[in-house]
C-alpha atoms as a PDB file:
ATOM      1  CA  UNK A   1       0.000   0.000   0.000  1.00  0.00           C
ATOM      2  CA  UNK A   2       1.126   3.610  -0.963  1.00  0.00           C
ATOM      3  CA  UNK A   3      -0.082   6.828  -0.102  1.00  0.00           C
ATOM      4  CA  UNK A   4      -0.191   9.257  -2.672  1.00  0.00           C
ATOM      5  CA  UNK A   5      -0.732  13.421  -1.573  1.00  0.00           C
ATOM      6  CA  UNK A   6      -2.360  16.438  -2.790  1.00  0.00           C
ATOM      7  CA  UNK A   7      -6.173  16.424  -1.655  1.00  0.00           C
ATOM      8  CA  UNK A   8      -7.516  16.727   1.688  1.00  0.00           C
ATOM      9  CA  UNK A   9     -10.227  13.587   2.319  1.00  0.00           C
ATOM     10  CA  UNK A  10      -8.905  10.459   3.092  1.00  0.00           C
ATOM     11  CA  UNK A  11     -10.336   8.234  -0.295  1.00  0.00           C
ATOM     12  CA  UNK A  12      -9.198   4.660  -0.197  1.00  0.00           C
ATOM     13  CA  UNK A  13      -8.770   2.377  -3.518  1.00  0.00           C
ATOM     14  CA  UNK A  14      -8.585  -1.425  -3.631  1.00  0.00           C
ATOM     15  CA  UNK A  15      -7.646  -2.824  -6.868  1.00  0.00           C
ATOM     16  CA  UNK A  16      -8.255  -6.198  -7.308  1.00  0.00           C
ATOM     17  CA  UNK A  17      -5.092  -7.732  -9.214  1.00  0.00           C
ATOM     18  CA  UNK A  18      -2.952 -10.569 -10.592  1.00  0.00           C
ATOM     19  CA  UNK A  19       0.980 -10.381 -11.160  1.00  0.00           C
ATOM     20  CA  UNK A  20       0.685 -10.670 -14.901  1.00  0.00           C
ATOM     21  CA  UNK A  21      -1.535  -8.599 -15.273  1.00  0.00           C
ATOM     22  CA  UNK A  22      -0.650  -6.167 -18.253  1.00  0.00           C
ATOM     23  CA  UNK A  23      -4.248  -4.380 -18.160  1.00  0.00           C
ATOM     24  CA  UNK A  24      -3.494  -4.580 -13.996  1.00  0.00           C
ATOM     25  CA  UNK A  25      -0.342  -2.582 -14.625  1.00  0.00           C
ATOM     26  CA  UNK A  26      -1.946  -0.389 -16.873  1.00  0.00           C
ATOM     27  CA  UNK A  27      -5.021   0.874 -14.654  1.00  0.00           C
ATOM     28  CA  UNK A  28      -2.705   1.313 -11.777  1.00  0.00           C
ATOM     29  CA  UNK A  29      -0.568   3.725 -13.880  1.00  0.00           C
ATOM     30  CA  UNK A  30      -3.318   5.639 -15.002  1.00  0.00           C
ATOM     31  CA  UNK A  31      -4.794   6.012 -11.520  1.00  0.00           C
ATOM     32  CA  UNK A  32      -1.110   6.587  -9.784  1.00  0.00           C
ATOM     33  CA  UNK A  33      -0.993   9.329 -12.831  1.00  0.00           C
ATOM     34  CA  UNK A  34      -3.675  11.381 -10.874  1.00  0.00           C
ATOM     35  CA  UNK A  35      -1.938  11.527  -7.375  1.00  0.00           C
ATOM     36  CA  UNK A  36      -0.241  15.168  -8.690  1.00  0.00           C
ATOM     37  CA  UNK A  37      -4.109  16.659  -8.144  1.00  0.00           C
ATOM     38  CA  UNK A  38      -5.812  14.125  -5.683  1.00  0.00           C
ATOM     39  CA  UNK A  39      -4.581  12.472  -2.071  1.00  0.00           C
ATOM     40  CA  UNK A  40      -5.532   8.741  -1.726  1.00  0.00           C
ATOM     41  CA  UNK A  41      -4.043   5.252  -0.643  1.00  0.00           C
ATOM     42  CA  UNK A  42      -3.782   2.727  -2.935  1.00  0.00           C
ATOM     43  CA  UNK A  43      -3.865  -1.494  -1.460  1.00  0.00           C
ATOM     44  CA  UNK A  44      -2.994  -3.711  -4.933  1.00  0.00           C
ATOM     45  CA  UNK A  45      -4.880  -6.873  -3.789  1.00  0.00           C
ATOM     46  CA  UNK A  46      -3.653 -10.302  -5.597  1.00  0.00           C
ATOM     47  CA  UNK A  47      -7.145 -12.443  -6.611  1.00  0.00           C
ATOM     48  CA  UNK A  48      -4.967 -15.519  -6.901  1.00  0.00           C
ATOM     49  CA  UNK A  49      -3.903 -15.789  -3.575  1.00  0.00           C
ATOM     50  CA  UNK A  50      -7.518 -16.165  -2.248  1.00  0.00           C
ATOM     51  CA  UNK A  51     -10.341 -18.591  -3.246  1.00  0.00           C
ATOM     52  CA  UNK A  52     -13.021 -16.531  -2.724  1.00  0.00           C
ATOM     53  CA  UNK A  53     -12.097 -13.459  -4.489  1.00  0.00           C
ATOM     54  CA  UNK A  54     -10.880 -15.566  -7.149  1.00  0.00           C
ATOM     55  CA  UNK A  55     -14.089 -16.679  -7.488  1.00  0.00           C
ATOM     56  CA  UNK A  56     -15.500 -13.368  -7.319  1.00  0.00           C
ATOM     57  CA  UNK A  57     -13.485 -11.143  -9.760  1.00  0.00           C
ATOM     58  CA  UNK A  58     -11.120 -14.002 -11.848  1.00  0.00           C
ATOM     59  CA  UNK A  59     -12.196 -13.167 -15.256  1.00  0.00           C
ATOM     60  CA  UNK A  60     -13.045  -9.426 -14.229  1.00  0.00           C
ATOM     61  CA  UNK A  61      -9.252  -8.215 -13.169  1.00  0.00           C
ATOM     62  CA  UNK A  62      -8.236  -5.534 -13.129  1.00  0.00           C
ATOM     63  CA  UNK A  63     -11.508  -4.210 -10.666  1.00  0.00           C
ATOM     64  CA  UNK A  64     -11.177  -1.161  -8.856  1.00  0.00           C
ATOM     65  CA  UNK A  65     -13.336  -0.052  -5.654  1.00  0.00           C
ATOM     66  CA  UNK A  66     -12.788   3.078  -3.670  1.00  0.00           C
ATOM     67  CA  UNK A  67     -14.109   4.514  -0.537  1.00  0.00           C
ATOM     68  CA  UNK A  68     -13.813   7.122   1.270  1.00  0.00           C
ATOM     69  CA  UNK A  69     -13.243   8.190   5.400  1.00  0.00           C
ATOM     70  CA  UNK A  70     -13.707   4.321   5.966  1.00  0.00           C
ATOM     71  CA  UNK A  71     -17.358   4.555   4.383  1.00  0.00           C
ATOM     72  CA  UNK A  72     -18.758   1.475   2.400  1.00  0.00           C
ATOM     73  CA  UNK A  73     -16.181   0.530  -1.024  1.00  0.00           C
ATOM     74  CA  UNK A  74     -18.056   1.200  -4.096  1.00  0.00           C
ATOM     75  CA  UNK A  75     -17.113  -0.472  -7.286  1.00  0.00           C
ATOM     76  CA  UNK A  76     -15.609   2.010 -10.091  1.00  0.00           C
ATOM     77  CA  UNK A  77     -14.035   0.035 -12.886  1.00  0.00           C
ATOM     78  CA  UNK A  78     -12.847  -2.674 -14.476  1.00  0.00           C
ATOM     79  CA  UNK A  79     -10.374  -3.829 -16.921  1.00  0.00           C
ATOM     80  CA  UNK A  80      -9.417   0.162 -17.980  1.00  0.00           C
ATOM     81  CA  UNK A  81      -9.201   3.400 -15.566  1.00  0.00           C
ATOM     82  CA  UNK A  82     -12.782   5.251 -16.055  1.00  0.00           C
ATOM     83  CA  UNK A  83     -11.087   8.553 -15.323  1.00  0.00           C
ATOM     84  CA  UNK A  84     -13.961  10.447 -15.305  1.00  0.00           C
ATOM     85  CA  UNK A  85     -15.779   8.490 -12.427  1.00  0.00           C
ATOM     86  CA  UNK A  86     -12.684   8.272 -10.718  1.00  0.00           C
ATOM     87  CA  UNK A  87     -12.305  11.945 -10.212  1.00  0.00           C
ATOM     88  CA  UNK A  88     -16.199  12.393  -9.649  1.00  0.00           C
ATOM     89  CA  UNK A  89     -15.271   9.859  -6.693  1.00  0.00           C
ATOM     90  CA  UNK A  90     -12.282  11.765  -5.239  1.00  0.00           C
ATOM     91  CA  UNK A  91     -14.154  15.161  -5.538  1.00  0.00           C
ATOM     92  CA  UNK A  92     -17.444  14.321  -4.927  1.00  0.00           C
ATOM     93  CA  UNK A  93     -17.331  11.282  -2.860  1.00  0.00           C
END
């Protein structure tokens, strides 16, 4: 887990992951490119090294949830960055 500065509410991702994972990589780039305007932690979460989220997101990785102040994770994405929601979810919540 990282934590990335700039903004001033505490917003939480989880990506949902495998290790060779070139669309992983990719989404995690393209959300790590917006920590120059937003603040947010990022926890890169491996679906292979657990049954039931293997079950849950195998064929769907890369899948990325956020939340924010410890509130409820709400799923944003999957397989490619959706920019625009993302930053409707770091400004708007």
């Amino acid at each position: 887990m990282f934590l990335v500065t700039g903004f001033s509410a505490m917003v939480h991702f989880t990506l949902y992951s495998r290790s060779y994972c070139h669309l992983c990589d990719e989404l995690l780039e393209a959300l790590q490119a917006l920590s120059p305007e937003y603040s947010f932690t990022v926890e890169v979460v491996d679906v292979d090294s657990d049954e039931a989220l293997l079950a849950l997101y195998d064929d769907q990785v890369p899948v990325l949830f956020g939340s924010r102040d410890g509130a409820a994770s709400v799923r944003l994405c999957h397989y490619f960055l959706d920019e625009p929601k993302v930053k409707a979810f770091l400004t708007n919540g």
